[in-house]
C-alpha atoms as a PDB file:
ATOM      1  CA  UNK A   1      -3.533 -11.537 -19.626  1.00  0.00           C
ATOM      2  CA  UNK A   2      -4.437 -13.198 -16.448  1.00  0.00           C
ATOM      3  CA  UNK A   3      -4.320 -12.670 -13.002  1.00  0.00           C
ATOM      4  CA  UNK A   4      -4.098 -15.043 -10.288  1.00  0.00           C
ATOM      5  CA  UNK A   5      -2.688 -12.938  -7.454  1.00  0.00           C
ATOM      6  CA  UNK A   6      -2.871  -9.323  -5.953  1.00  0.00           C
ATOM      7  CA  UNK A   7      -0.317  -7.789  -4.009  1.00  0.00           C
ATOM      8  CA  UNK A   8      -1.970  -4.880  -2.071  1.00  0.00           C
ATOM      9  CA  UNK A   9       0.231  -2.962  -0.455  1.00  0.00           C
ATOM     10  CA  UNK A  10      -1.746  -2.020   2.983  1.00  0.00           C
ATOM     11  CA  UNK A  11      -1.298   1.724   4.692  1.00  0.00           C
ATOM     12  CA  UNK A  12      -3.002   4.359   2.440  1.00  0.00           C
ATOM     13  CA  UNK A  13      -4.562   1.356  -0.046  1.00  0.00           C
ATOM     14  CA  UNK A  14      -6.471  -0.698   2.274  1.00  0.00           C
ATOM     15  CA  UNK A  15      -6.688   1.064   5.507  1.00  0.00           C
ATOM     16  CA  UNK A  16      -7.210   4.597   5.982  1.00  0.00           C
ATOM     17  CA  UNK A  17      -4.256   4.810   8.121  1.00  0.00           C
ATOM     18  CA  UNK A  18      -2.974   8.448   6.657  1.00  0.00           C
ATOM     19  CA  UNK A  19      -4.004  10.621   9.519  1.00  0.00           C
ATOM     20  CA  UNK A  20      -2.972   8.190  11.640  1.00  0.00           C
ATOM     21  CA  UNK A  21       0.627   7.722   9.890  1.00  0.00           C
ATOM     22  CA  UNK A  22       0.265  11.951   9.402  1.00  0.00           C
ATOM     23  CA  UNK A  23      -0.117  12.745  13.394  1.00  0.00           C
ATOM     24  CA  UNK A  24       2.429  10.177  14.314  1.00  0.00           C
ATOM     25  CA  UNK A  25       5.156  12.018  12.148  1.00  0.00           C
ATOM     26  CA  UNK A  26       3.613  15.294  13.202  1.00  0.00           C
ATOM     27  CA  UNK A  27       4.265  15.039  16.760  1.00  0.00           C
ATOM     28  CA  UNK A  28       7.476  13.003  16.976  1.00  0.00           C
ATOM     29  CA  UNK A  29       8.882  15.856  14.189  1.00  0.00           C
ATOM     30  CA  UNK A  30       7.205  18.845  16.428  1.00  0.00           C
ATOM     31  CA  UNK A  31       9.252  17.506  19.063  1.00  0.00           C
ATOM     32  CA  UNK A  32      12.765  17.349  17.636  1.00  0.00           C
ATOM     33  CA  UNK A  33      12.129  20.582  15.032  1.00  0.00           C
ATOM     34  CA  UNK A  34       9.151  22.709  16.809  1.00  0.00           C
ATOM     35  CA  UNK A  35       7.577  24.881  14.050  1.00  0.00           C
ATOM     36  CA  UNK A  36       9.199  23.583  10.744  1.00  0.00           C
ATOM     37  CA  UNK A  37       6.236  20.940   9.546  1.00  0.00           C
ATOM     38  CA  UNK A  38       3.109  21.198   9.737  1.00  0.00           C
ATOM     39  CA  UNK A  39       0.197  18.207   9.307  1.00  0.00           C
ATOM     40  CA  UNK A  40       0.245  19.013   5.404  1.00  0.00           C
ATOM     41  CA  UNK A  41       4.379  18.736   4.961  1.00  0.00           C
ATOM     42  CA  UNK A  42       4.482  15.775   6.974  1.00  0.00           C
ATOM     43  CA  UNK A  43       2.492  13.606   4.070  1.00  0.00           C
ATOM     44  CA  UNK A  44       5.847  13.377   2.354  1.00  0.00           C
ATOM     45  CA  UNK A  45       6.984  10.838   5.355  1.00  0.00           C
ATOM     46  CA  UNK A  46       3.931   8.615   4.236  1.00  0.00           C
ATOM     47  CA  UNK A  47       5.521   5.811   2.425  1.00  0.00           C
ATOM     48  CA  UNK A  48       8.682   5.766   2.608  1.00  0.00           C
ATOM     49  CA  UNK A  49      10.314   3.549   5.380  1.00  0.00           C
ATOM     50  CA  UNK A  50      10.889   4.604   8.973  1.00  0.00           C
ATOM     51  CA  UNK A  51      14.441   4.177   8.463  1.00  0.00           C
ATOM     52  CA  UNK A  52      14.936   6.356   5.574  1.00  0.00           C
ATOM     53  CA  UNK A  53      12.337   9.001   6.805  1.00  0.00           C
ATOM     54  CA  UNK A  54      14.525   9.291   9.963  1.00  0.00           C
ATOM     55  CA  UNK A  55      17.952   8.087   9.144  1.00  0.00           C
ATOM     56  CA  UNK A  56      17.684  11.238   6.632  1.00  0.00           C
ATOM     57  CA  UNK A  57      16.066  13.178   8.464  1.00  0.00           C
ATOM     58  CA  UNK A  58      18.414  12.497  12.127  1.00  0.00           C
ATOM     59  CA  UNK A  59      21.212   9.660  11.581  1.00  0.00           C
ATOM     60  CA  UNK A  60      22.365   9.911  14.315  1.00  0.00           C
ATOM     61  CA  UNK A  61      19.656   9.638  16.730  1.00  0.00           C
ATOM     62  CA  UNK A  62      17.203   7.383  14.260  1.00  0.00           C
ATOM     63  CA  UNK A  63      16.824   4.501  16.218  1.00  0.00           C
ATOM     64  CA  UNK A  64      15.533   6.121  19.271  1.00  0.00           C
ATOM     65  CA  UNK A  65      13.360   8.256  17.260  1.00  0.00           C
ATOM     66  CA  UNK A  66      11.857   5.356  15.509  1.00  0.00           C
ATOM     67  CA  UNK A  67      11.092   3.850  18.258  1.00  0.00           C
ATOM     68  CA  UNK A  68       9.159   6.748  19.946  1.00  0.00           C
ATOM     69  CA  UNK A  69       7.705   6.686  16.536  1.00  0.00           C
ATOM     70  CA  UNK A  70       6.539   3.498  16.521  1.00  0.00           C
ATOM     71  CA  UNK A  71       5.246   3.597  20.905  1.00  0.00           C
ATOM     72  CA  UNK A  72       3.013   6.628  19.830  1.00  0.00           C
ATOM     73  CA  UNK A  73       1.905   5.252  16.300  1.00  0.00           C
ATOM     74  CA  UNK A  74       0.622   1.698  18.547  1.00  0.00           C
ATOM     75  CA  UNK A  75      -0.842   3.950  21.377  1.00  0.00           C
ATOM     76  CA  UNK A  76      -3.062   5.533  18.563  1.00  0.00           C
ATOM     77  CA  UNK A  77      -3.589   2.965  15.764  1.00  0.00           C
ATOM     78  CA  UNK A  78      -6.707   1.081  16.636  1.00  0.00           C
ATOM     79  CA  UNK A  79      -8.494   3.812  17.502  1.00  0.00           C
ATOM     80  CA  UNK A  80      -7.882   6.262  14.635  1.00  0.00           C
ATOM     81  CA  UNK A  81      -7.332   2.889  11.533  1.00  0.00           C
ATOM     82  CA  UNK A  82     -10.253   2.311   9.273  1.00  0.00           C
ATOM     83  CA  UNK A  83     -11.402   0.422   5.994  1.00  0.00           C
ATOM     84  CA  UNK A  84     -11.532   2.325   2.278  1.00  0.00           C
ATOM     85  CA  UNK A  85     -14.865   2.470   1.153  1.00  0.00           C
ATOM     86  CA  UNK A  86     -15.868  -0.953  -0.301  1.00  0.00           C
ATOM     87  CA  UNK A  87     -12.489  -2.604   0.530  1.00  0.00           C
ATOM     88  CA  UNK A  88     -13.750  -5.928   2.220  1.00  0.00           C
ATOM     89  CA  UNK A  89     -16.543  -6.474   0.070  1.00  0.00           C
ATOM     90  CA  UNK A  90     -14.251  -6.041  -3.392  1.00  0.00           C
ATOM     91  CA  UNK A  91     -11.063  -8.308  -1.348  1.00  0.00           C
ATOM     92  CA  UNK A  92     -14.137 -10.947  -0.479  1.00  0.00           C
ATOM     93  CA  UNK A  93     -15.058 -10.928  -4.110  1.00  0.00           C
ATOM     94  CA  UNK A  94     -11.658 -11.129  -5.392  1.00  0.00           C
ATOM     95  CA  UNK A  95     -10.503 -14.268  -3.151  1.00  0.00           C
ATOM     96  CA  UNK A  96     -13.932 -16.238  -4.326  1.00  0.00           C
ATOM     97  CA  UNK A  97     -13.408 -15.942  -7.101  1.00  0.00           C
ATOM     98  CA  UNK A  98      -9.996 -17.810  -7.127  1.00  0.00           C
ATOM     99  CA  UNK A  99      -7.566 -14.859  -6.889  1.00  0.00           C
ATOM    100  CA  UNK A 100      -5.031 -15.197  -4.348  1.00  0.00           C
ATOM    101  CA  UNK A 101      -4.606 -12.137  -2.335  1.00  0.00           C
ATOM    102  CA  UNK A 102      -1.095 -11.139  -0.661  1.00  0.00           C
ATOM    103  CA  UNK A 103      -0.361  -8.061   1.032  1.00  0.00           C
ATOM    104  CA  UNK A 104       3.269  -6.468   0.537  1.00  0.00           C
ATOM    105  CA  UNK A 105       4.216  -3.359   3.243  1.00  0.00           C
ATOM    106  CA  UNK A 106       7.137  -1.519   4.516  1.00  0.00           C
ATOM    107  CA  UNK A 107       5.038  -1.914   8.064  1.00  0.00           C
ATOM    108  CA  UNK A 108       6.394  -4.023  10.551  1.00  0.00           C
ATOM    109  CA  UNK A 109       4.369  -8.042  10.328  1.00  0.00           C
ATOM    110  CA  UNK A 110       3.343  -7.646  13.578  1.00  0.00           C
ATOM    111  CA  UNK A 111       1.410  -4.411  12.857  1.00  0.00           C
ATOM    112  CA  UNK A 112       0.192  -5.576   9.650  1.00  0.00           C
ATOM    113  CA  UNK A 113      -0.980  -8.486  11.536  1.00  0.00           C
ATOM    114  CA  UNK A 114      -2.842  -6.486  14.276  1.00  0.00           C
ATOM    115  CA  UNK A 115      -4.684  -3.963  11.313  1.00  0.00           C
ATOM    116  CA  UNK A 116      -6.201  -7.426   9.834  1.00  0.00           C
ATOM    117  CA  UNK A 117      -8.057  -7.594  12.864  1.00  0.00           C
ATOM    118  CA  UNK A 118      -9.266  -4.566  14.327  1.00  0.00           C
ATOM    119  CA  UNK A 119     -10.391  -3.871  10.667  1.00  0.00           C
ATOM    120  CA  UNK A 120     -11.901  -7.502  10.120  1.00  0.00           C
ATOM    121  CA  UNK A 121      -9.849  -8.750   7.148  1.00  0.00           C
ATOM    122  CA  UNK A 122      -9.299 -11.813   8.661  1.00  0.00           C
ATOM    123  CA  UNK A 123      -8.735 -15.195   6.467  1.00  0.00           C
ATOM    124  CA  UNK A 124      -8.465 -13.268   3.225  1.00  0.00           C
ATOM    125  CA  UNK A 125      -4.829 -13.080   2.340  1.00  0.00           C
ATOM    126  CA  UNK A 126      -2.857 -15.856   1.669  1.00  0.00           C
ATOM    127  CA  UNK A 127       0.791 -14.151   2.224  1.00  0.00           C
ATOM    128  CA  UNK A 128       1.441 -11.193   4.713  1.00  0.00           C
ATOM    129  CA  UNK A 129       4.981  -9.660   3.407  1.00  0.00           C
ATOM    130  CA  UNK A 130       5.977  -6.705   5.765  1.00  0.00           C
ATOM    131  CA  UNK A 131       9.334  -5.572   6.780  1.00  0.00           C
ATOM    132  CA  UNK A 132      10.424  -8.278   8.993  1.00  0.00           C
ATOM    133  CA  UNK A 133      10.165 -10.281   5.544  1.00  0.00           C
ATOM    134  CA  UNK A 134      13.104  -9.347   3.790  1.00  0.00           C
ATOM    135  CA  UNK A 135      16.406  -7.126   2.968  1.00  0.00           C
ATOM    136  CA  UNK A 136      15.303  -4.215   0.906  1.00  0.00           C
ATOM    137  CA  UNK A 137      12.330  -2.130   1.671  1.00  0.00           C
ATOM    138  CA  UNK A 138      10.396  -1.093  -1.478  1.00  0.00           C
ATOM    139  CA  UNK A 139      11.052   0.309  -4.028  1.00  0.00           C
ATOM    140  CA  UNK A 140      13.385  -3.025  -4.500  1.00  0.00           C
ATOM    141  CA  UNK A 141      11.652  -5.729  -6.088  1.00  0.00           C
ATOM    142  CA  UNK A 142      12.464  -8.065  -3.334  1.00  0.00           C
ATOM    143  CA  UNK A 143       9.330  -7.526  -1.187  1.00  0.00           C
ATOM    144  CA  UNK A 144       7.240  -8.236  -4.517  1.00  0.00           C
ATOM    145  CA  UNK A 145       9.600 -11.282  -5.276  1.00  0.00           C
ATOM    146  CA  UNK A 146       9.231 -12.759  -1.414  1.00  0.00           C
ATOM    147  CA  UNK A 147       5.357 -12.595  -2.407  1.00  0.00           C
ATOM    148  CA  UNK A 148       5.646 -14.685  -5.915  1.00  0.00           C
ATOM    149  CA  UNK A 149       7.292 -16.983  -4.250  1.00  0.00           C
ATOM    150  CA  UNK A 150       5.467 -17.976  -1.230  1.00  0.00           C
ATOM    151  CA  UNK A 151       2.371 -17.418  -3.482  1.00  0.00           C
ATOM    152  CA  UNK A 152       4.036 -19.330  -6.435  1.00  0.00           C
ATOM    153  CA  UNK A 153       2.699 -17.522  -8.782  1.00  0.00           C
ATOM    154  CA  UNK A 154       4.776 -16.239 -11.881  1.00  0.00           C
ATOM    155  CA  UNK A 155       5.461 -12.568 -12.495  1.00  0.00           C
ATOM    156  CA  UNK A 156       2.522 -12.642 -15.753  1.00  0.00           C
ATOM    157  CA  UNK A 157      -0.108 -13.438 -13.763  1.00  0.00           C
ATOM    158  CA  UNK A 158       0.562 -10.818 -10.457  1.00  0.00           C
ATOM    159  CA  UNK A 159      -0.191  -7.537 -10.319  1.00  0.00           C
ATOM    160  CA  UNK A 160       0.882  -4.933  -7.255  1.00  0.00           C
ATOM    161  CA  UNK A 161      -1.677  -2.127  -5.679  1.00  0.00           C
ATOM    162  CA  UNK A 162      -0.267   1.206  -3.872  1.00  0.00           C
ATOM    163  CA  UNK A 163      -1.036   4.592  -3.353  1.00  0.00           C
ATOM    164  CA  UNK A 164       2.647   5.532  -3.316  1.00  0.00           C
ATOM    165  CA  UNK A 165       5.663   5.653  -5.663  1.00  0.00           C
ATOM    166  CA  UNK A 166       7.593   3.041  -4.032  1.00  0.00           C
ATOM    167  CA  UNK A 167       4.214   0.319  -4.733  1.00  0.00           C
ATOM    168  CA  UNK A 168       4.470   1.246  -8.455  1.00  0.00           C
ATOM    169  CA  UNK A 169       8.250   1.275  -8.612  1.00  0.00           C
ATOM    170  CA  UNK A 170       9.095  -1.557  -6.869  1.00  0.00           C
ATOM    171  CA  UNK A 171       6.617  -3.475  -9.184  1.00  0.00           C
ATOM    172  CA  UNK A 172       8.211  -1.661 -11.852  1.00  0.00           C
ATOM    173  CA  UNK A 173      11.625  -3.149 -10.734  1.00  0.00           C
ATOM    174  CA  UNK A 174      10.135  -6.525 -10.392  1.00  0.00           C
ATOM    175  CA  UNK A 175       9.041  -6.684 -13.991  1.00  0.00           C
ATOM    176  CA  UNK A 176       5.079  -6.698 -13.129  1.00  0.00           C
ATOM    177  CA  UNK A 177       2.053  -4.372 -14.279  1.00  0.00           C
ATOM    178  CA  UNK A 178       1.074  -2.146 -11.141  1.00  0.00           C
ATOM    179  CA  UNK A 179      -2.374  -0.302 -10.018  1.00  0.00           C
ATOM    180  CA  UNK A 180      -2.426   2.887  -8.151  1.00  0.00           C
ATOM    181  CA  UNK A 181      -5.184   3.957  -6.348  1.00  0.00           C
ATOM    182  CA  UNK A 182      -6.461   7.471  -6.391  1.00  0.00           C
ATOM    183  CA  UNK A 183      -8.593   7.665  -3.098  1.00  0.00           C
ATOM    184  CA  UNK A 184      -5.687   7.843  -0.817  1.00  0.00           C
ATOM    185  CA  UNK A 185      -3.152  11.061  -0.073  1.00  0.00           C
ATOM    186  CA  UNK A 186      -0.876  10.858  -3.223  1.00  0.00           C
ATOM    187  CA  UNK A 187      -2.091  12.387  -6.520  1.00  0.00           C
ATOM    188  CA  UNK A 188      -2.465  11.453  -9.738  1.00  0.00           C
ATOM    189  CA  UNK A 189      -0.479  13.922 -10.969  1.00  0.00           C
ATOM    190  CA  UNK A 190       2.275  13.386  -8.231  1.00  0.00           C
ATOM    191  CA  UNK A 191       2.195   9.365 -10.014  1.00  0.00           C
ATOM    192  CA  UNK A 192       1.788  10.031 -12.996  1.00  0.00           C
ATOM    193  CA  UNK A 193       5.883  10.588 -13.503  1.00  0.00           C
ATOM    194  CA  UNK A 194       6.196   6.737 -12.310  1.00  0.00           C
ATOM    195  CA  UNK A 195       4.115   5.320 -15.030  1.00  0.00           C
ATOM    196  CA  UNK A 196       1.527   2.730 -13.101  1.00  0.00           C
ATOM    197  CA  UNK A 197      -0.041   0.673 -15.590  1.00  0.00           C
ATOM    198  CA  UNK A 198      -3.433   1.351 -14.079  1.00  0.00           C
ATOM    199  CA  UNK A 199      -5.219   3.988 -12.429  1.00  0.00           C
ATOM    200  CA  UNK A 200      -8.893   3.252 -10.574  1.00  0.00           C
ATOM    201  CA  UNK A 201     -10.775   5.457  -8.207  1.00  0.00           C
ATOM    202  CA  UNK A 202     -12.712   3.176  -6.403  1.00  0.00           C
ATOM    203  CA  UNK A 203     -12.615  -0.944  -5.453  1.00  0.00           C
ATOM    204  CA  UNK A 204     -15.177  -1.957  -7.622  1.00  0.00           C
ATOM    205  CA  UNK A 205     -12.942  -0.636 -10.294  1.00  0.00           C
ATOM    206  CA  UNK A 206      -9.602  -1.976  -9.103  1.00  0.00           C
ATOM    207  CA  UNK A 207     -11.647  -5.264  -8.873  1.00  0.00           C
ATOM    208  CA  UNK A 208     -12.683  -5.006 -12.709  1.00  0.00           C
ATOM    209  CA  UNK A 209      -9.292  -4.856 -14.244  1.00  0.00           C
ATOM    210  CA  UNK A 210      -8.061  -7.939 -11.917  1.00  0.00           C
ATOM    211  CA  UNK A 211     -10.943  -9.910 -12.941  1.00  0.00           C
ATOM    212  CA  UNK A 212     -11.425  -8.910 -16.777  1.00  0.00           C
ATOM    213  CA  UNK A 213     -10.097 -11.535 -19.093  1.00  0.00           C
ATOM    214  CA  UNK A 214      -9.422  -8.998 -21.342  1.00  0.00           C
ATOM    215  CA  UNK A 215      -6.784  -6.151 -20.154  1.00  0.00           C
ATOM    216  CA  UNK A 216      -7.558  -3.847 -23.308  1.00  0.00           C
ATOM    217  CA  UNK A 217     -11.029  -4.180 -23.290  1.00  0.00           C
ATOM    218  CA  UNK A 218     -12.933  -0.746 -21.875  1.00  0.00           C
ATOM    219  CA  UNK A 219     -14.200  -1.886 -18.479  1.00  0.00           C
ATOM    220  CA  UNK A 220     -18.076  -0.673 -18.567  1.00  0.00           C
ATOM    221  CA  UNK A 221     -20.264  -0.105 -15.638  1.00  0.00           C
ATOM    222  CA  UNK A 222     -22.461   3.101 -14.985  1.00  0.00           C
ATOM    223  CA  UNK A 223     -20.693   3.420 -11.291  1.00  0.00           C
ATOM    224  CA  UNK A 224     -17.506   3.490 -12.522  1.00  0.00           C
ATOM    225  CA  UNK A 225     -16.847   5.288 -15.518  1.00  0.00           C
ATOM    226  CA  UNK A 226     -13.865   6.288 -17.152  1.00  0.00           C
ATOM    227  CA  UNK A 227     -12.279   4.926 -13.824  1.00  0.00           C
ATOM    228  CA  UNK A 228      -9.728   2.623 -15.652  1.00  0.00           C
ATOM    229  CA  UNK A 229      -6.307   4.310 -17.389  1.00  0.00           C
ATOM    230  CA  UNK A 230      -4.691   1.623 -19.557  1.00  0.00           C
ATOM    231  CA  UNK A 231      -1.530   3.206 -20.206  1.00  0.00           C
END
């Protein structure tokens, strides 16, 4: 098999953006339910959209909240958003050498936009796909299906990177192989149930199955052993 695109998706796989993400929910929640999460509940909010998080959570006043959401989440992002260990150099390597390199989010385009460039990703992806791009929020295909198609690339030679169940199921749904990464807030073991095709620790590892020409072949390299899961 070959691959000629990666669809990252970008919160929790390329920027450290969980603490961030984790406060945000932390205080807006402390606000409207004072004492019933704390900074370790709140990771189940990571991932899932806005609008499901809160239209669940408060239907009737979601909009508002989402928007005080959003205010405080732009008040702290820049400040508190960072790079994964080894994340530009293994995205450089990627895009020379001929992959094409899309990112597919639940976070609003304009956001996604502004993390590209505090965290100096600049000119590497050929397709930003956040929610402003289409319908149905992952874990739909269509946010992976916007990205073949602007990328025109076929579903055999894509493959889709999260941290989260919605990345592996919507690339589940959309009939492609997914990665998840394990250096983010989600467990393996909390995956595992969703059946990602691959599982890496680390970039360099991520950046070995993309590359290999060979998908069954055992990936060897004294950094990152055992790193791979071919399921």
């Amino acid at each position: 098999m070959e691959y000629t695109a990666a669809l990252f998706d970008f919160d929790g796989t390329l920027a450290n953006s969980n603490e961030l993400i984790n406060r945000t929910h932390y205080t807006v929640l402390e606000e409207l339910f004072p004492g019933k999460y704390t900074m370790e509940s709140v990771r189940q909010f990571n991932g899932p959209s806005l609008d499901e998080v809160y239209g669940t959570l408060i239907p009737d006043r979601k909009q508002e909240i989402i928007t005080k959401y959003r205010q405080l989440n732009s008040e702290l992002h820049d400040e508190m958003i960072t790079l994964f260990n080894g994340v530009k150099e293994e995205l450089t390597l990627l895009k020379e050498k001929g992959i094409k390199l899309a990112i597919v989010s639940t976070k609003r385009n304009d956001m996604i936009e502004r993390g590209i460039k505090v965290l100096g990703l600049e000119n590497l992806f050929s397709v930003v796909i956040g929610s402003y791009s289409y319908s149905h929020y992952k874990p739909d295909p269509e946010p992976v299906y916007r990205a073949l198609a602007e990328l025109n690339v076929p579903r055999n030679q894509a493959v889709m990177i999260g941290d989260n169940t919605h990345d592996i199921e919507s690339a589940t749904n959309a009939g492609i192989p997914s990665i998840f990464v394990e250096w983010s807030q989600k467990t393996l073991k909390e995956i595992e149930p969703y059946e990602p095709t691959y599982t890496v620790k680390n970039m360099r590892a991520l950046s070995a199955i993309i590359l290999s020409e060979n998908m069954n072949k055992q990936i060897q390299h004294e950094e990152v052993p055992s790193q791979c899961k071919n399921k």
